[in-house]
N, C-alpha and C. Protein backbone atom coordinates (compact mmCIF):
# COMPACT_ATOMS: atom_id res chain seq x y z
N UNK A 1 0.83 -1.19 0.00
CA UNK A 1 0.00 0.00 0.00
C UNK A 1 0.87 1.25 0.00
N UNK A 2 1.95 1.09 0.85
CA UNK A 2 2.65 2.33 0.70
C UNK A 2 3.29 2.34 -0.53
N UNK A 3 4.02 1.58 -1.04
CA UNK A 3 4.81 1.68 -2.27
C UNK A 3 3.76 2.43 -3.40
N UNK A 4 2.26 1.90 -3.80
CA UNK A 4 1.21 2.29 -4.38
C UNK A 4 0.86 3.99 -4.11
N UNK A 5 0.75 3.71 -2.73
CA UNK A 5 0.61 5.70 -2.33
C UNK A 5 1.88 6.73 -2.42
N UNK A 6 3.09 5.81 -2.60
CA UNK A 6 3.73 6.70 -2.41
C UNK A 6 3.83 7.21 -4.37
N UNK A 7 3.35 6.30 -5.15
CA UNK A 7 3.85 6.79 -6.28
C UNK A 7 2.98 7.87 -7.04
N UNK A 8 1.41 7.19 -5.93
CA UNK A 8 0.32 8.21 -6.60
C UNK A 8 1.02 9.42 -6.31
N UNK A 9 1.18 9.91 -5.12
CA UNK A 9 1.89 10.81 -4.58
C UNK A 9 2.99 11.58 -5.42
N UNK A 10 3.49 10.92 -5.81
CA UNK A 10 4.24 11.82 -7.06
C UNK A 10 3.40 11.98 -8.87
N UNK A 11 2.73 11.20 -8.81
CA UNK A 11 1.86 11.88 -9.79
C UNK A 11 1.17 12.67 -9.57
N UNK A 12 0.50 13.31 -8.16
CA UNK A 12 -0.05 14.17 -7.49
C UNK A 12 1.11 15.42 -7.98
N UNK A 13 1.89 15.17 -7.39
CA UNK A 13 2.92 16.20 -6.94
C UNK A 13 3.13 16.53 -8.29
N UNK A 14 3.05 16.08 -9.33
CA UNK A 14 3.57 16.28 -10.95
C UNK A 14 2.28 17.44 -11.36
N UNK A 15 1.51 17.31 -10.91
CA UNK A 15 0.17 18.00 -11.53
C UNK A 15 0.15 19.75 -11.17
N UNK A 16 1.44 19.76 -10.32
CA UNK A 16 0.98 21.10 -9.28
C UNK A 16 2.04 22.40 -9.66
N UNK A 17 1.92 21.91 -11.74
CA UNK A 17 3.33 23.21 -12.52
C UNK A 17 2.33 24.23 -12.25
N UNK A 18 0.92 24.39 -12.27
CA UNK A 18 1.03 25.86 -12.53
C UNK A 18 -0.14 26.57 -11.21
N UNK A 19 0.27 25.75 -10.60
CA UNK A 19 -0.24 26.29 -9.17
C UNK A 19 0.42 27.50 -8.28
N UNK A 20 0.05 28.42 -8.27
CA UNK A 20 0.06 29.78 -7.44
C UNK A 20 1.19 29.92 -6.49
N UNK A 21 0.98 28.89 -5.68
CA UNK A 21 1.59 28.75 -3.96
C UNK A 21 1.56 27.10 -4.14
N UNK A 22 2.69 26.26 -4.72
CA UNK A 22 3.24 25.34 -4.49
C UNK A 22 3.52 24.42 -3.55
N UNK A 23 3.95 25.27 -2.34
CA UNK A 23 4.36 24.89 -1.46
C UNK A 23 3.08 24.88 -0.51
N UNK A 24 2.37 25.77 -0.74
CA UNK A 24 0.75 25.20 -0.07
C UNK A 24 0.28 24.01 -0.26
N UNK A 25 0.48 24.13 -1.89
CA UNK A 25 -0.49 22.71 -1.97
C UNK A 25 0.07 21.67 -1.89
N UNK A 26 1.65 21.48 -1.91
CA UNK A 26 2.30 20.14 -1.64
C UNK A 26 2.32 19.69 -0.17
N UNK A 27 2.51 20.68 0.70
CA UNK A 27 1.93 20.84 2.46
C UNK A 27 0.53 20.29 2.31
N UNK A 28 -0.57 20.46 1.42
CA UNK A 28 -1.96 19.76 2.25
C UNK A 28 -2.03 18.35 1.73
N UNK A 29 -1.54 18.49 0.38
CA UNK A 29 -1.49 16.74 -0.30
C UNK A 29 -0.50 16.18 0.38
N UNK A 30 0.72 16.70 1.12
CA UNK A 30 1.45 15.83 1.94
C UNK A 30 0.51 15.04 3.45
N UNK A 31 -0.09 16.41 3.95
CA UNK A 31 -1.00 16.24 5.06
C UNK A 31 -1.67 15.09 4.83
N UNK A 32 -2.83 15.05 3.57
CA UNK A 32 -3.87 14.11 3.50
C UNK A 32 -3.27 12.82 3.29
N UNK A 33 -1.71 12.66 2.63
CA UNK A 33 -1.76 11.44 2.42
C UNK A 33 -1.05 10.97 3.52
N UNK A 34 -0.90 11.63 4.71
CA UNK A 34 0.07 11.26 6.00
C UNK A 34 -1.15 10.81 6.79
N UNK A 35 -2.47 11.58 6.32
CA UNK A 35 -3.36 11.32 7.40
C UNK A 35 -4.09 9.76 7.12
N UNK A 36 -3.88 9.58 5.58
CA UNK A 36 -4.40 8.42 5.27
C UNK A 36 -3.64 7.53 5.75
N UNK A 37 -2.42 7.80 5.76
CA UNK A 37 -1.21 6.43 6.35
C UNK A 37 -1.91 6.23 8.00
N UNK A 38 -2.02 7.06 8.45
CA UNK A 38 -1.98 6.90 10.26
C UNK A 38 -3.91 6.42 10.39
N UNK A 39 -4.62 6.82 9.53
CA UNK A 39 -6.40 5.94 9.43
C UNK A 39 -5.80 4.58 8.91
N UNK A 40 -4.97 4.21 8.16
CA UNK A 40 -4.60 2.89 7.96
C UNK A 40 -4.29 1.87 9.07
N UNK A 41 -3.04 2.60 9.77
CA UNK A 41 -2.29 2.29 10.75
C UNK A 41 -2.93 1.93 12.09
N UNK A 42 -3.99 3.13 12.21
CA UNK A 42 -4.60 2.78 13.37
C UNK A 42 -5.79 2.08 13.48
N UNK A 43 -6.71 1.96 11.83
CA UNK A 43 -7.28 0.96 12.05
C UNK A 43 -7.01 -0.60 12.06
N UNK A 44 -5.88 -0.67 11.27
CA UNK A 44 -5.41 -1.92 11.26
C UNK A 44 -5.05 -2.42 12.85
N UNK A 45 -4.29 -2.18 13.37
CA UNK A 45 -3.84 -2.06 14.99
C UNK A 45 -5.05 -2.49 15.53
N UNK A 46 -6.26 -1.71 15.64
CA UNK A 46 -7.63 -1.93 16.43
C UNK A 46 -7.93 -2.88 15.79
N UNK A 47 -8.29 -2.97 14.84
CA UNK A 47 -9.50 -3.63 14.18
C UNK A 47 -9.41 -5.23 13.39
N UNK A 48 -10.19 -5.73 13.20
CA UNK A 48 -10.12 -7.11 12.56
C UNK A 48 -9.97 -5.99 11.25
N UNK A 49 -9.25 -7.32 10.19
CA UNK A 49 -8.60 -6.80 9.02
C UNK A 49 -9.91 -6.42 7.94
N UNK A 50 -11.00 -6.94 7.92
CA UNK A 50 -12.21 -6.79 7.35
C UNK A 50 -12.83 -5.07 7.80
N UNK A 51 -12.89 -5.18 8.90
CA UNK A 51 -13.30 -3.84 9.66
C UNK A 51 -12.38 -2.68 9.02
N UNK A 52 -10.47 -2.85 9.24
CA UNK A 52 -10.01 -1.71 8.82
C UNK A 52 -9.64 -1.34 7.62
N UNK A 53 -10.39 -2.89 6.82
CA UNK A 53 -10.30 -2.17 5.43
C UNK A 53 -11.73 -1.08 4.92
N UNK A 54 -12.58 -1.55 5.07
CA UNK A 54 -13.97 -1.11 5.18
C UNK A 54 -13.86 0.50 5.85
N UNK A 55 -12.70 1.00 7.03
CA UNK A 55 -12.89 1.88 7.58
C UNK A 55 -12.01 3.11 6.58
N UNK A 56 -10.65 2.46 5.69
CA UNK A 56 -9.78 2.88 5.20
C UNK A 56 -10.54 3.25 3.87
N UNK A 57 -11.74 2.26 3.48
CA UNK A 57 -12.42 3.05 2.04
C UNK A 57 -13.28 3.79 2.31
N UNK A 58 -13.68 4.00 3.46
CA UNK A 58 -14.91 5.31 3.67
C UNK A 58 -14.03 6.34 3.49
N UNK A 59 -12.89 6.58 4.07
CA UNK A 59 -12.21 7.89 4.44
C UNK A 59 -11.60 7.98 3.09
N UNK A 60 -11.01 6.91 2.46
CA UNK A 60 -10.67 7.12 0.98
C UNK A 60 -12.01 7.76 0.42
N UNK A 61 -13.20 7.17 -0.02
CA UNK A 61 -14.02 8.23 -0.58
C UNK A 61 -14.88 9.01 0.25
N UNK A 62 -15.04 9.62 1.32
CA UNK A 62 -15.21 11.06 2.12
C UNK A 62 -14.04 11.76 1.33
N UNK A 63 -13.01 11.38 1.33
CA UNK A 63 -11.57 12.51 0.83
C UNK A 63 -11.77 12.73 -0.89
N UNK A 64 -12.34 11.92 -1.05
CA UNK A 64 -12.17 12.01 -2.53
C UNK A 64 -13.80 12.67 -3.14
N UNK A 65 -14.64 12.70 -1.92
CA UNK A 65 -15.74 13.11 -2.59
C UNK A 65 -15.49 14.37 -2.53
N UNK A 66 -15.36 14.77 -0.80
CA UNK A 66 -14.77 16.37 -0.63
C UNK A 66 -13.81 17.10 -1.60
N UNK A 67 -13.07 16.29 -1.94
CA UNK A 67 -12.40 16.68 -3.35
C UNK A 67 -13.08 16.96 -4.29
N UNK A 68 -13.69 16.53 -5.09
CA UNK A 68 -14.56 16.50 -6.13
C UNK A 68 -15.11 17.82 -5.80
N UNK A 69 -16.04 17.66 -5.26
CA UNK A 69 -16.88 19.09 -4.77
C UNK A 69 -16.26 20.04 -4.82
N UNK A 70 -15.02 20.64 -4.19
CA UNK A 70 -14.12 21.47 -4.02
C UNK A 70 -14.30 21.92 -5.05
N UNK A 71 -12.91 21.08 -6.45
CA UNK A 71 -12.95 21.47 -7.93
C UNK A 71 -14.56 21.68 -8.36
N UNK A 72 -15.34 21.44 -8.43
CA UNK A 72 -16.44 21.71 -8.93
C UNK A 72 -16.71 23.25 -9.09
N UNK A 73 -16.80 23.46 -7.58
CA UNK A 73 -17.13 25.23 -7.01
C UNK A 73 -16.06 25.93 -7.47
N UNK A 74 -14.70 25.62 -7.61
CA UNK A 74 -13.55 26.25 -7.63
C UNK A 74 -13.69 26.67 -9.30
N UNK A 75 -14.17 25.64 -10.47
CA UNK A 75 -14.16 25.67 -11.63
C UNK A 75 -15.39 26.69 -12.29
N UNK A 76 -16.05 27.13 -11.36
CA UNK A 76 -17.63 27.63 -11.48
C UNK A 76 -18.96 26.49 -12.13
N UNK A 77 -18.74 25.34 -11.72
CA UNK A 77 -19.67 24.09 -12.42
C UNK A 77 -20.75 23.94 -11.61
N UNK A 78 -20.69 24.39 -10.54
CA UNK A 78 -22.38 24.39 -9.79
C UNK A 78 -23.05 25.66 -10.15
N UNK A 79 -24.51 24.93 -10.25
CA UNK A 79 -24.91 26.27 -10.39
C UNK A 79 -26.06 26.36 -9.26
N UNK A 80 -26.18 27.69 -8.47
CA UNK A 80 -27.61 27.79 -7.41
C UNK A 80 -28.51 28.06 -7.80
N UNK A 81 -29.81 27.25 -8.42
CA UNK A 81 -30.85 27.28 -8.61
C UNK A 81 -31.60 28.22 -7.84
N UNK A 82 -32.55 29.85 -8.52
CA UNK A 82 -33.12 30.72 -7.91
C UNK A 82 -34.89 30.13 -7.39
N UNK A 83 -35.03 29.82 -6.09
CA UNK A 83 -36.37 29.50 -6.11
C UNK A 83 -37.52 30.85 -6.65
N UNK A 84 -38.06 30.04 -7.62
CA UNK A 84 -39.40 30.61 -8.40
C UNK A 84 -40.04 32.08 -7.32
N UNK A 85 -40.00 31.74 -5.65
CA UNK A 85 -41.04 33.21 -5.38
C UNK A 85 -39.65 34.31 -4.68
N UNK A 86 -38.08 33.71 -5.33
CA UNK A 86 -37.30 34.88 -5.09
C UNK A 86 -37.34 35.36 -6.19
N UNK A 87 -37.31 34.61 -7.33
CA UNK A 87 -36.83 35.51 -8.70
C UNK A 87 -37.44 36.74 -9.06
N UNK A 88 -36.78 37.29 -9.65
CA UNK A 88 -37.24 38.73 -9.84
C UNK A 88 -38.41 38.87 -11.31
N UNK A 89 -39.40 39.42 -11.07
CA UNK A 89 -40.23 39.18 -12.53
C UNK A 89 -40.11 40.00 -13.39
């Protein structure tokens, strides 16, 4: 698993030429994938191996949905639907 994360991790890190503040964003993608190592770590430790895998793919997609969403808003792709008795006539 680590060998696997660590390489996503540099394809991550490859994506981030024309990012603003660099060093921001390699600090939070470092964060998330440190935080995924230690939800691994500590569920494995607690848990029957069934349990901490099950616990390791929720937080894999919570992280990845929150992601999604993020880029969405960030790209302008949502849009807020005006309810019918605000709109203006």
């Amino acid at each position: 698993m680590l060998l696997a994360g660590s390489g996503l991790l540099f394809i991550a890190l490859s994506g981030l030429e024309g990012v603003r503040r660099p060093g921001l964003a390699t600090a939070v993608l470092v964060m998330i994938a440190s935080s995924m190592i230690g939800v691994a770590w500590v569920a494995w430790s607690i848990w029957p191996p069934w349990l901490a895998t099950v616990a390791v793919l929720v937080v894999i997609a919570i992280l990845g949905y929150g992601t999604h969403r993020y880029e969405r808003v960030m790209l302008g792709l949502v849009t807020d639907p005006i309810p019918e008795s605000e709109a203006e006539p």
